[in-house]
PDB file of N, CA and C in Angstrom:
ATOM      1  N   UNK A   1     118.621  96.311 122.383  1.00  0.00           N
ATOM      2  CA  UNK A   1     118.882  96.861 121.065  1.00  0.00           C
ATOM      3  C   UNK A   1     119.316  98.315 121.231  1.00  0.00           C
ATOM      4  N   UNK A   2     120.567  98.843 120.710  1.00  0.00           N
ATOM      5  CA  UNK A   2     120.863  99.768 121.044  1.00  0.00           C
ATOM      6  C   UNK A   2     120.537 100.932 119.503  1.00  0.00           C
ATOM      7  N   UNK A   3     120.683 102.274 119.756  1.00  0.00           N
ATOM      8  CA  UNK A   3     119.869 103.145 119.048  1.00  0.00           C
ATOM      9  C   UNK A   3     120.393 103.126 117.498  1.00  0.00           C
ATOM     10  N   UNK A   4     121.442 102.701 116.827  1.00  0.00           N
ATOM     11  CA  UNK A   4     122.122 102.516 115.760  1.00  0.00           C
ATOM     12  C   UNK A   4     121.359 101.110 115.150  1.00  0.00           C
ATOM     13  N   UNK A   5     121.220 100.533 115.982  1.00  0.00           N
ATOM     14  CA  UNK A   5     120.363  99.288 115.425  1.00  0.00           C
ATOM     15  C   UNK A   5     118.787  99.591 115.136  1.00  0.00           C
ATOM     16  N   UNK A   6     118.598 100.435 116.194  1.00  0.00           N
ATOM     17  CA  UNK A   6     117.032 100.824 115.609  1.00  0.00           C
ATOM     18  C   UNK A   6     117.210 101.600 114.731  1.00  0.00           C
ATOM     19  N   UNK A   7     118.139 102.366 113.888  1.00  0.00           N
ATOM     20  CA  UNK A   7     117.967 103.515 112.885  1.00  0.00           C
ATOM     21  C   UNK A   7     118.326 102.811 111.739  1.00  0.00           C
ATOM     22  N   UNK A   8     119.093 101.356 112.147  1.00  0.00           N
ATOM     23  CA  UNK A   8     119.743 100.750 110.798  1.00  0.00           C
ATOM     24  C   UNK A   8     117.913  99.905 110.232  1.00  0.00           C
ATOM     25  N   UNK A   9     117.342  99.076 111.061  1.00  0.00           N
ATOM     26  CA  UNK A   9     116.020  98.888 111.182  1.00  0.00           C
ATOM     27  C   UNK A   9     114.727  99.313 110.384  1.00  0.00           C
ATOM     28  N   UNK A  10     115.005 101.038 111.208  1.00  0.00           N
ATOM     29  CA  UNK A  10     113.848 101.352 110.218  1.00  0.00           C
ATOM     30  C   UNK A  10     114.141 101.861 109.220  1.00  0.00           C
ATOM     31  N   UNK A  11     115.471 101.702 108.717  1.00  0.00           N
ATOM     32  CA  UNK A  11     116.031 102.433 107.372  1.00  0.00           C
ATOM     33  C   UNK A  11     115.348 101.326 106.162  1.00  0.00           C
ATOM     34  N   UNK A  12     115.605  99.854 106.859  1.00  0.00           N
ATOM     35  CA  UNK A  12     115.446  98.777 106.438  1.00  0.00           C
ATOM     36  C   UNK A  12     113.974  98.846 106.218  1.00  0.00           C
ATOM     37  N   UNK A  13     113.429  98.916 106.697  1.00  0.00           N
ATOM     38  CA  UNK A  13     111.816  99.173 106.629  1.00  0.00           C
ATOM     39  C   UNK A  13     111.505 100.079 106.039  1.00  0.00           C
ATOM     40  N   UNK A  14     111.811 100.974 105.667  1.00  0.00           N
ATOM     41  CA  UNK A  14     111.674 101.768 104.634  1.00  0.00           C
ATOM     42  C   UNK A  14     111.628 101.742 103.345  1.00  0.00           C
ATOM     43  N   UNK A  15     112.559 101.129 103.363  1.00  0.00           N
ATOM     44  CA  UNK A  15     113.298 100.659 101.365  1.00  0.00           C
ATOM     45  C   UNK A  15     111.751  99.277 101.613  1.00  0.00           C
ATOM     46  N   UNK A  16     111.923  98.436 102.088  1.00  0.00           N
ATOM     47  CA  UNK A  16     110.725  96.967 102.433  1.00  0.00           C
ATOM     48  C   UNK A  16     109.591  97.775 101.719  1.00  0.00           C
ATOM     49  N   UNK A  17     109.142  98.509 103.055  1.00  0.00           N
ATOM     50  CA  UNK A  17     107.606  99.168 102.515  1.00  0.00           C
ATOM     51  C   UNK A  17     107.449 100.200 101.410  1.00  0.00           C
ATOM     52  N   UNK A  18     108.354 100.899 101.166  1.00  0.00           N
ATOM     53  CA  UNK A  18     108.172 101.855  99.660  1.00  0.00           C
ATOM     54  C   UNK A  18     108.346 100.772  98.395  1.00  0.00           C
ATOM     55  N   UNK A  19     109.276 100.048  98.648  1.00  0.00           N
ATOM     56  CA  UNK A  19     109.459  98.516  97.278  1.00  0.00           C
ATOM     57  C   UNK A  19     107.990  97.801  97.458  1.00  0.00           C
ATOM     58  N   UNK A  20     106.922  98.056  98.708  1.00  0.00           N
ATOM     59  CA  UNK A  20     106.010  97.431  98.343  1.00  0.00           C
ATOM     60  C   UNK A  20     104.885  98.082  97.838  1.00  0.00           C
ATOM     61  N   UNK A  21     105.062  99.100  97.959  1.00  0.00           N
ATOM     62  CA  UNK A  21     104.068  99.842  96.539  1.00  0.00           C
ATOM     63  C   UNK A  21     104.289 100.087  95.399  1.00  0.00           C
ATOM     64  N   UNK A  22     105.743 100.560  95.191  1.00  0.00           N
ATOM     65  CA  UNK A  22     105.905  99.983  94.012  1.00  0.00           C
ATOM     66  C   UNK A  22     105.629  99.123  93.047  1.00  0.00           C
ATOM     67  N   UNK A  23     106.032  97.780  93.817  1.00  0.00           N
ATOM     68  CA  UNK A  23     105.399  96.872  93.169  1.00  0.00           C
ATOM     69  C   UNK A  23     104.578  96.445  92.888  1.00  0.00           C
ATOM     70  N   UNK A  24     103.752  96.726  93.893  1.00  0.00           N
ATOM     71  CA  UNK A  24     102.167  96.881  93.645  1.00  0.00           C
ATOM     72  C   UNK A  24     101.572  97.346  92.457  1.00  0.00           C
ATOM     73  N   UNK A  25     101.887  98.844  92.326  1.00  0.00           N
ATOM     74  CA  UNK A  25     101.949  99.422  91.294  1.00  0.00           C
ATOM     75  C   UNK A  25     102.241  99.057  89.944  1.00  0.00           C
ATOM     76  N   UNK A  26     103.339  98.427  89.616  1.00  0.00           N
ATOM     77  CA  UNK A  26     103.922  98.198  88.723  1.00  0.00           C
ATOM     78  C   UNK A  26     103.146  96.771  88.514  1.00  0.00           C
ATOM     79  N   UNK A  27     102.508  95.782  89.282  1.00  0.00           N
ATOM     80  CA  UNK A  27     101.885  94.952  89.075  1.00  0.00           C
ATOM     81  C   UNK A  27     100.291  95.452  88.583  1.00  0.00           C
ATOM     82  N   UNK A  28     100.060  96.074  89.079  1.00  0.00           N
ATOM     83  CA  UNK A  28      98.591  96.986  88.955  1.00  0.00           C
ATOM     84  C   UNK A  28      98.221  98.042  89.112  1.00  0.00           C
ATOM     85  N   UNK A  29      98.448  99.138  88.094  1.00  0.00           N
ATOM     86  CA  UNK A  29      98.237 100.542  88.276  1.00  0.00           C
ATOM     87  C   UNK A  29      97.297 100.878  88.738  1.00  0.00           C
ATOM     88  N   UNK A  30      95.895 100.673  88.447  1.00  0.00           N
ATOM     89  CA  UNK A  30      94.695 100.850  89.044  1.00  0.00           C
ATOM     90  C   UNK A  30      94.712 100.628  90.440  1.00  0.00           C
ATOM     91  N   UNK A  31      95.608 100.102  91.065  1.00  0.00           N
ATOM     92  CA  UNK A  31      95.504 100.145  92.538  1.00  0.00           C
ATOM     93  C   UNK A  31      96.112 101.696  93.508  1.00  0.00           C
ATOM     94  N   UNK A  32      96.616 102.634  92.634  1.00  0.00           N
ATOM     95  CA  UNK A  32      96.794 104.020  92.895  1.00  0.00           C
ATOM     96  C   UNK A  32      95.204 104.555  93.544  1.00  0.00           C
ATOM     97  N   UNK A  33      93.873 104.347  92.440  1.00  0.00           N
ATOM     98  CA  UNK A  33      92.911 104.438  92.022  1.00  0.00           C
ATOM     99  C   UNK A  33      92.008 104.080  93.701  1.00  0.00           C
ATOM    100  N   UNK A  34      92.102 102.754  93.569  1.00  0.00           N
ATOM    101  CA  UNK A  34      91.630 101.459  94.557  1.00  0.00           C
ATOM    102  C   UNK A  34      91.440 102.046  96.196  1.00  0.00           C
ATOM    103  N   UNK A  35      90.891 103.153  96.474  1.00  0.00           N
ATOM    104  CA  UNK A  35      91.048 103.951  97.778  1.00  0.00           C
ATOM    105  C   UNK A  35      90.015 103.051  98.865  1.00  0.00           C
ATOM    106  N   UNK A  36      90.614 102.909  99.738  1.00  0.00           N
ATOM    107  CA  UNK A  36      90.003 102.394 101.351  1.00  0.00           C
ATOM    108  C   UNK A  36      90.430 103.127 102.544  1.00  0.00           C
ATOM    109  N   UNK A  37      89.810 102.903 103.918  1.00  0.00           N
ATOM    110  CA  UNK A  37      90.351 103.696 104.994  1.00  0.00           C
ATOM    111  C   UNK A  37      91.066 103.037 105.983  1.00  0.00           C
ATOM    112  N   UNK A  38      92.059 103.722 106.171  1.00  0.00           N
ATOM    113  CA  UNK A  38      93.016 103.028 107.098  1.00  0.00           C
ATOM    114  C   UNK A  38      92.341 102.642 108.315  1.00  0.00           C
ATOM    115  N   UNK A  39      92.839 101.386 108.812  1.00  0.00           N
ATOM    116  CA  UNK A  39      92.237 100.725 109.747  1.00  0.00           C
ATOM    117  C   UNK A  39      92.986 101.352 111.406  1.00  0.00           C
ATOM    118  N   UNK A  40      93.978 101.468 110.664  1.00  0.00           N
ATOM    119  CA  UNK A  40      94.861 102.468 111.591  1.00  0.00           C
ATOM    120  C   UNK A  40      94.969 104.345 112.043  1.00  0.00           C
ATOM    121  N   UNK A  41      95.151 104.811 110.473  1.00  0.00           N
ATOM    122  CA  UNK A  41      95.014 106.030 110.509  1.00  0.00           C
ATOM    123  C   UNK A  41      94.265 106.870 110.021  1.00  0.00           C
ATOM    124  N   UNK A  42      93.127 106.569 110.076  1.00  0.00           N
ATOM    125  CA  UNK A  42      91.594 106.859 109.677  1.00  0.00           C
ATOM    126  C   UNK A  42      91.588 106.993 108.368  1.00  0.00           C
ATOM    127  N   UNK A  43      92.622 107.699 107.536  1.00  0.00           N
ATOM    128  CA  UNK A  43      92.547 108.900 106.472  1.00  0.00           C
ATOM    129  C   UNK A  43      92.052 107.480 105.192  1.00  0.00           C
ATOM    130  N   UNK A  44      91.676 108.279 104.347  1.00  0.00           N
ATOM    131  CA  UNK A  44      91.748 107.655 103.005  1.00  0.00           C
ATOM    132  C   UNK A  44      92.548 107.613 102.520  1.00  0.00           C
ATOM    133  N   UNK A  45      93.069 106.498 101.553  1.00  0.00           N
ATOM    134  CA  UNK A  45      94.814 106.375 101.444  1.00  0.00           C
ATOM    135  C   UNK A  45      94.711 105.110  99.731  1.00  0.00           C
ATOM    136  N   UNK A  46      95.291 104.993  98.922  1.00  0.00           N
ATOM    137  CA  UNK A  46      95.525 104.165  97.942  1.00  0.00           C
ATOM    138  C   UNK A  46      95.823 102.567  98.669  1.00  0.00           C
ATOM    139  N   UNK A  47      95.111 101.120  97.978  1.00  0.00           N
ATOM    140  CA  UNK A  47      95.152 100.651  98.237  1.00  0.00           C
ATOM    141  C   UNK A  47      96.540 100.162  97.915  1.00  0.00           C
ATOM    142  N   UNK A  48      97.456 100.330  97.082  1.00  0.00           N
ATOM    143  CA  UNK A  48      98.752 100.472  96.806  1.00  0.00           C
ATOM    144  C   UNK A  48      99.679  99.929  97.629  1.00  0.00           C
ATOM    145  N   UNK A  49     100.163  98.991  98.705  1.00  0.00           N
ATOM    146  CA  UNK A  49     101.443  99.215  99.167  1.00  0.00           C
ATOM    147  C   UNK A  49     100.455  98.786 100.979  1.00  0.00           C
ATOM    148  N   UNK A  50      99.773  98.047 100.832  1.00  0.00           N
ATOM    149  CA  UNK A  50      98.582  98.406 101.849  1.00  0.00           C
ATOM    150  C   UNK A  50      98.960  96.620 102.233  1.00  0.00           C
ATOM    151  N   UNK A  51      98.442  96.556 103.818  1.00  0.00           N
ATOM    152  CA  UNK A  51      98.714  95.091 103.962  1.00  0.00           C
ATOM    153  C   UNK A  51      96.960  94.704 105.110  1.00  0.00           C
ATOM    154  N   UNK A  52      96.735  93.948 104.740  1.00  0.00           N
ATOM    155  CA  UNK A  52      95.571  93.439 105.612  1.00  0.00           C
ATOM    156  C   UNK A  52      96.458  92.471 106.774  1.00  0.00           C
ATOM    157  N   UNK A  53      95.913  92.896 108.067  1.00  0.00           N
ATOM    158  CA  UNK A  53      96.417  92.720 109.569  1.00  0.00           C
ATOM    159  C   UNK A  53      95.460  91.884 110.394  1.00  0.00           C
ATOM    160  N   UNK A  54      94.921  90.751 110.190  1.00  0.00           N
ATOM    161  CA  UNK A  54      93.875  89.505 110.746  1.00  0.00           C
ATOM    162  C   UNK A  54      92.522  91.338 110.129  1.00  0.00           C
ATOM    163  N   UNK A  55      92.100  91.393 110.527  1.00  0.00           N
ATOM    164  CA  UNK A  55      90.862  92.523 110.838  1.00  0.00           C
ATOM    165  C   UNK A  55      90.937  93.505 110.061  1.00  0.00           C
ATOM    166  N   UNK A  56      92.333  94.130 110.332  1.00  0.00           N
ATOM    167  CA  UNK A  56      92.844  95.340 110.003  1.00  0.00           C
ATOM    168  C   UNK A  56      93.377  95.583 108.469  1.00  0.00           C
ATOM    169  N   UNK A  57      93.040  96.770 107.829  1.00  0.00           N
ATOM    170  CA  UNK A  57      93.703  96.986 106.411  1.00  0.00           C
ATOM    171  C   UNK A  57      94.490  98.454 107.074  1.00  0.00           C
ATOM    172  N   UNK A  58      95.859  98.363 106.539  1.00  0.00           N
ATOM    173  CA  UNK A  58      96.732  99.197 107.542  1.00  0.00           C
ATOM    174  C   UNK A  58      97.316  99.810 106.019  1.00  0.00           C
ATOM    175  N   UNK A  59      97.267 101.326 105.483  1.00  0.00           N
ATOM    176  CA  UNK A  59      98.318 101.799 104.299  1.00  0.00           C
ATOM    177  C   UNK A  59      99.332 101.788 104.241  1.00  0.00           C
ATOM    178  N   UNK A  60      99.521 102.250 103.274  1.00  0.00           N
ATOM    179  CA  UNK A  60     101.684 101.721 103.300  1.00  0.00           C
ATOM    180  C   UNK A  60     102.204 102.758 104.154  1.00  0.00           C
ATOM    181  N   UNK A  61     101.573 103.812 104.642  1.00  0.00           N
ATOM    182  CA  UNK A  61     102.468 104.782 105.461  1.00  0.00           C
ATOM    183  C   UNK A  61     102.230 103.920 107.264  1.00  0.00           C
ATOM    184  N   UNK A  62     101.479 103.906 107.250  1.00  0.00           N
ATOM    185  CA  UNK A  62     100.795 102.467 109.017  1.00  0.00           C
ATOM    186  C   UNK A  62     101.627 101.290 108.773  1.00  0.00           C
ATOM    187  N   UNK A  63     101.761 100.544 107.317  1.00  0.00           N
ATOM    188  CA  UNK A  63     102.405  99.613 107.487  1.00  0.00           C
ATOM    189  C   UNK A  63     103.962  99.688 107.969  1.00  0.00           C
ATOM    190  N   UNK A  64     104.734 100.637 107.403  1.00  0.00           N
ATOM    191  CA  UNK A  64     106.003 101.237 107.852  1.00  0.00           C
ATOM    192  C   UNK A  64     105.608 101.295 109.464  1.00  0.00           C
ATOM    193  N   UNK A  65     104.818 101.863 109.835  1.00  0.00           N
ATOM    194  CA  UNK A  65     104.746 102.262 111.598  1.00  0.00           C
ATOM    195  C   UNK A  65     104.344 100.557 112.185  1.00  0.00           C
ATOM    196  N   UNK A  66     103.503  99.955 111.502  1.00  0.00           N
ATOM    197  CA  UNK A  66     103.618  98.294 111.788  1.00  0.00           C
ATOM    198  C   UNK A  66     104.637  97.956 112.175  1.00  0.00           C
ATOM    199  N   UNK A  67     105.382  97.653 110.991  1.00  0.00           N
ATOM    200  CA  UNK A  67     106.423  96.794 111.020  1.00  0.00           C
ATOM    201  C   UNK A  67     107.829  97.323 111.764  1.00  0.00           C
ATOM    202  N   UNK A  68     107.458  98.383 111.665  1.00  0.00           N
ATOM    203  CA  UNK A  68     109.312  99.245 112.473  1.00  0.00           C
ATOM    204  C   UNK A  68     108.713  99.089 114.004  1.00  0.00           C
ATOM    205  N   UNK A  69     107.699  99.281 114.198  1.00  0.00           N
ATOM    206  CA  UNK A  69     107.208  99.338 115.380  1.00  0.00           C
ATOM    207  C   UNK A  69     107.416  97.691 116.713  1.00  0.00           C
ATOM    208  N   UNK A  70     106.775  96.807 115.915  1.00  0.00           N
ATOM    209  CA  UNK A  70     107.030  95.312 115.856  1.00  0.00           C
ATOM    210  C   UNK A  70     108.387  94.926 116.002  1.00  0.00           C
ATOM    211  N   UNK A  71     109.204  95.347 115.074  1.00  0.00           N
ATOM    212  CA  UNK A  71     110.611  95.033 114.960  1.00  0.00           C
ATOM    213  C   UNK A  71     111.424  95.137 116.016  1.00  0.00           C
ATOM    214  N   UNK A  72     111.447  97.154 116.278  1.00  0.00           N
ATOM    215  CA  UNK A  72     112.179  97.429 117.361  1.00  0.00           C
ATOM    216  C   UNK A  72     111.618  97.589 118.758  1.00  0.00           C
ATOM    217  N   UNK A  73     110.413  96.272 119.092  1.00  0.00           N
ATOM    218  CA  UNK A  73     110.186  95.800 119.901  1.00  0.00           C
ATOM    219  C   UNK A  73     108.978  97.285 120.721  1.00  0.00           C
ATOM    220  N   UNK A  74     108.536  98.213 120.124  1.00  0.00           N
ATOM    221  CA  UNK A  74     107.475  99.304 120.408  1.00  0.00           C
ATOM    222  C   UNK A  74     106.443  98.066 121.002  1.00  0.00           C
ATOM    223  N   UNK A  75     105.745  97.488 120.285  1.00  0.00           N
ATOM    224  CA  UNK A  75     104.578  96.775 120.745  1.00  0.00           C
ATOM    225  C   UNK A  75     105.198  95.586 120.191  1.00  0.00           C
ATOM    226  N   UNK A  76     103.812  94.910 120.522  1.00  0.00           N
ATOM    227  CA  UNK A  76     103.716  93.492 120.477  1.00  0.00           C
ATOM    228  C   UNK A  76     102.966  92.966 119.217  1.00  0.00           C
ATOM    229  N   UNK A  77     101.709  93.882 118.967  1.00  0.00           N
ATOM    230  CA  UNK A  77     101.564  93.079 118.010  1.00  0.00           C
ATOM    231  C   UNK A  77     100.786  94.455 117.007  1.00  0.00           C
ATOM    232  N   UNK A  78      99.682  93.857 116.327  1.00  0.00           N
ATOM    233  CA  UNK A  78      99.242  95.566 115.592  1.00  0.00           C
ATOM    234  C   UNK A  78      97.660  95.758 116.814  1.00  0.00           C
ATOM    235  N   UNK A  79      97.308  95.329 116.988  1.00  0.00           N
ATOM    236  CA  UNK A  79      95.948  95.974 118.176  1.00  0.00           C
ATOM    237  C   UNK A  79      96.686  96.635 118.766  1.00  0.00           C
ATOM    238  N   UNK A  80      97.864  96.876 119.503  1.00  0.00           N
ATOM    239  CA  UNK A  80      98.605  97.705 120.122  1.00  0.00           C
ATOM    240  C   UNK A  80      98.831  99.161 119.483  1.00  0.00           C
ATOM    241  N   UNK A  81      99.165  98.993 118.250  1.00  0.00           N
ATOM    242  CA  UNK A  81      99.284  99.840 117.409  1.00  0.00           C
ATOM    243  C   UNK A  81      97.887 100.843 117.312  1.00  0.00           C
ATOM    244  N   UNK A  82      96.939 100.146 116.752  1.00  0.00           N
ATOM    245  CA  UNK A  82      95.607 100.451 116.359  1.00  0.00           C
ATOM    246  C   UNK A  82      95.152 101.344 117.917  1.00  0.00           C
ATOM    247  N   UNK A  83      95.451 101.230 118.418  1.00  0.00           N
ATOM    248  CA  UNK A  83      94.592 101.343 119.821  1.00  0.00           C
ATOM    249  C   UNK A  83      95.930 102.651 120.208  1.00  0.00           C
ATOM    250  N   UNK A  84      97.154 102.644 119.638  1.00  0.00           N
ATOM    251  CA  UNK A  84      97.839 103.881 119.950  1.00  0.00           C
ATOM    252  C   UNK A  84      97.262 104.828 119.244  1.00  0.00           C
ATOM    253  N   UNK A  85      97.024 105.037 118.157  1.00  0.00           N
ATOM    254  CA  UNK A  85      97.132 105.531 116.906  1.00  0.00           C
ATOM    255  C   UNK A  85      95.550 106.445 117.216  1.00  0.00           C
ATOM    256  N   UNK A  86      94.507 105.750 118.401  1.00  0.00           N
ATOM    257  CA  UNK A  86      92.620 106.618 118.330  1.00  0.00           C
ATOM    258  C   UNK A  86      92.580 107.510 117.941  1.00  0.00           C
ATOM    259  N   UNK A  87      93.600 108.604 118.799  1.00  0.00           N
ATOM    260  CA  UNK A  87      93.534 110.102 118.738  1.00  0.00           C
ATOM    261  C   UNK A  87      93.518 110.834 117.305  1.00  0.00           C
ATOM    262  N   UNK A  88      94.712 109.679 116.357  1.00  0.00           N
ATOM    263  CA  UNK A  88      94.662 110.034 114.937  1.00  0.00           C
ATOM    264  C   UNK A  88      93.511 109.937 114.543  1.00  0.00           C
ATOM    265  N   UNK A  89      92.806 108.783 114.659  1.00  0.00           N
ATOM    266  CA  UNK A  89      91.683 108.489 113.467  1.00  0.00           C
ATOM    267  C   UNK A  89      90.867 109.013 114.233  1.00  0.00           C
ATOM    268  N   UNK A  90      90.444 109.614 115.844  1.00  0.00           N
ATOM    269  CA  UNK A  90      89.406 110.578 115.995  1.00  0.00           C
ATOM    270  C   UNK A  90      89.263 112.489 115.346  1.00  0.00           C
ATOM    271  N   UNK A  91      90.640 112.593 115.167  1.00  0.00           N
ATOM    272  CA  UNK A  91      91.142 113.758 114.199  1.00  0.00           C
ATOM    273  C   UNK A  91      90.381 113.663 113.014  1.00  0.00           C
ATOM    274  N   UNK A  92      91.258 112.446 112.501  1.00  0.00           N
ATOM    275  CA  UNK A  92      90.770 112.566 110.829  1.00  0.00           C
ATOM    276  C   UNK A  92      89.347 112.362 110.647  1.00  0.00           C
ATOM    277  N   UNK A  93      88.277 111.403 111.734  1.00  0.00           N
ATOM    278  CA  UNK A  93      86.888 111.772 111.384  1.00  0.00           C
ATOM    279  C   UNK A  93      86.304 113.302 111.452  1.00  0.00           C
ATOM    280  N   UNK A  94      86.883 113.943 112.565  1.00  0.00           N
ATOM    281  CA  UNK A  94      86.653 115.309 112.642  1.00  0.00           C
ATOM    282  C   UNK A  94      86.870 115.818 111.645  1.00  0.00           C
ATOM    283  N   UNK A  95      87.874 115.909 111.216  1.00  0.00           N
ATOM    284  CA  UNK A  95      87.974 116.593 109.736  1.00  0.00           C
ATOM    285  C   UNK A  95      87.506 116.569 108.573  1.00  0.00           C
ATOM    286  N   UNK A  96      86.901 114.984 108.416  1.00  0.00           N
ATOM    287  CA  UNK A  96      86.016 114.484 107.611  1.00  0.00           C
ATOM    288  C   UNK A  96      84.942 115.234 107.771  1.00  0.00           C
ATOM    289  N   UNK A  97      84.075 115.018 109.003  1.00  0.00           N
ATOM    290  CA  UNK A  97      83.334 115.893 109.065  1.00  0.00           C
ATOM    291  C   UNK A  97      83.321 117.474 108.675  1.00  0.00           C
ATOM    292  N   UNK A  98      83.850 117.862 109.272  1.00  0.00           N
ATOM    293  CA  UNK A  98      83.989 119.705 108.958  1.00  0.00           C
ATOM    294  C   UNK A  98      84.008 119.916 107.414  1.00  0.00           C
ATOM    295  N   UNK A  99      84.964 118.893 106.630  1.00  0.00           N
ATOM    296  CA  UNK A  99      84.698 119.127 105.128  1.00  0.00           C
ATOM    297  C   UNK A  99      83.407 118.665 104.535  1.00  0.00           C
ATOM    298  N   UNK A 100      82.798 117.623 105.156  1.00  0.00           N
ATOM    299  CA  UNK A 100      81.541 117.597 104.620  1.00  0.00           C
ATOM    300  C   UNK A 100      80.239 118.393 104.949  1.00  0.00           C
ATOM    301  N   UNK A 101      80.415 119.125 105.861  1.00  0.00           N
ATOM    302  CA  UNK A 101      79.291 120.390 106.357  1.00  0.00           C
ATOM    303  C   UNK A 101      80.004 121.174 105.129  1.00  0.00           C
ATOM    304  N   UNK A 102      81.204 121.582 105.446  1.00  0.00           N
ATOM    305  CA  UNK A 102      81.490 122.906 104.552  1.00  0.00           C
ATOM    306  C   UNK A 102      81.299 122.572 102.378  1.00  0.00           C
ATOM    307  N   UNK A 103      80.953 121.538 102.284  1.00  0.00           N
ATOM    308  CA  UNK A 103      80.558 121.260 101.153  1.00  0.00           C
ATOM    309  C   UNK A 103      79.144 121.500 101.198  1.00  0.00           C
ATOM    310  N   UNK A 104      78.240 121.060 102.000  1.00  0.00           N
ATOM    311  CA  UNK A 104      77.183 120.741 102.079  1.00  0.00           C
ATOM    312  C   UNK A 104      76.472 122.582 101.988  1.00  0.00           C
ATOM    313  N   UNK A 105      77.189 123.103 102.812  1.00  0.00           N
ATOM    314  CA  UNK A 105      77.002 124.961 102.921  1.00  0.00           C
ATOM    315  C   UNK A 105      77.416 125.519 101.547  1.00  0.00           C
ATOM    316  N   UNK A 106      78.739 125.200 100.792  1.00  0.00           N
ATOM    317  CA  UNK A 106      78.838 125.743  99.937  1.00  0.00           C
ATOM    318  C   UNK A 106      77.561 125.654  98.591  1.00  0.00           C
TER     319      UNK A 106
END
């Protein structure tokens, strides 16, 4: 696959995964609301646009890195993914943390 095909790809994946929150949305507003943690990228994120992965609940910004990832042949499957991604979600607990001391002090 040469590099014009991967940019045509994840262009394609783009419009896919933003049309799927949308619709989401537009099917159920309260799902803006509906917050869970990425199974992927630690953070807290709207259930909105969000896809469950056998195990995994991945947000619509992970699902874009899913599926472009998958596509233009990055990995194989999403544990590949999940297991790239530690360093993120060991960040974002850190940070979790630090804001919840610094609440806890204030």
């Amino acid at each position: 696959m040469n590099k014009e095909e991967q940019i045509k790809i994840i262009e394609d994946m783009q419009a896919v995964v933003s049309q799927m929150k949308i619709d989401d949305l537009e099917e159920d507003p309260s799902l803006e609301d509906e917050l869970f943690e990425c199974s992927c990228c630690g953070k807290t994120k709207s259930l909105a646009g969000s896809i469950q992965y056998g195990k995994y609940r991945l947000c619509n910004d992970c699902v874009l890195l899913a599926e472009t990832g998958l596509a233009i042949g990055k990995f194989k499957n999403v544990d590949e993914l999940i297991k790239a991604m530690e360093d993120t979600r060991l960040e974002e607990m850190c940070e979790f943390i630090k804001q919840e001391e610094k609440r806890e002090n204030n």
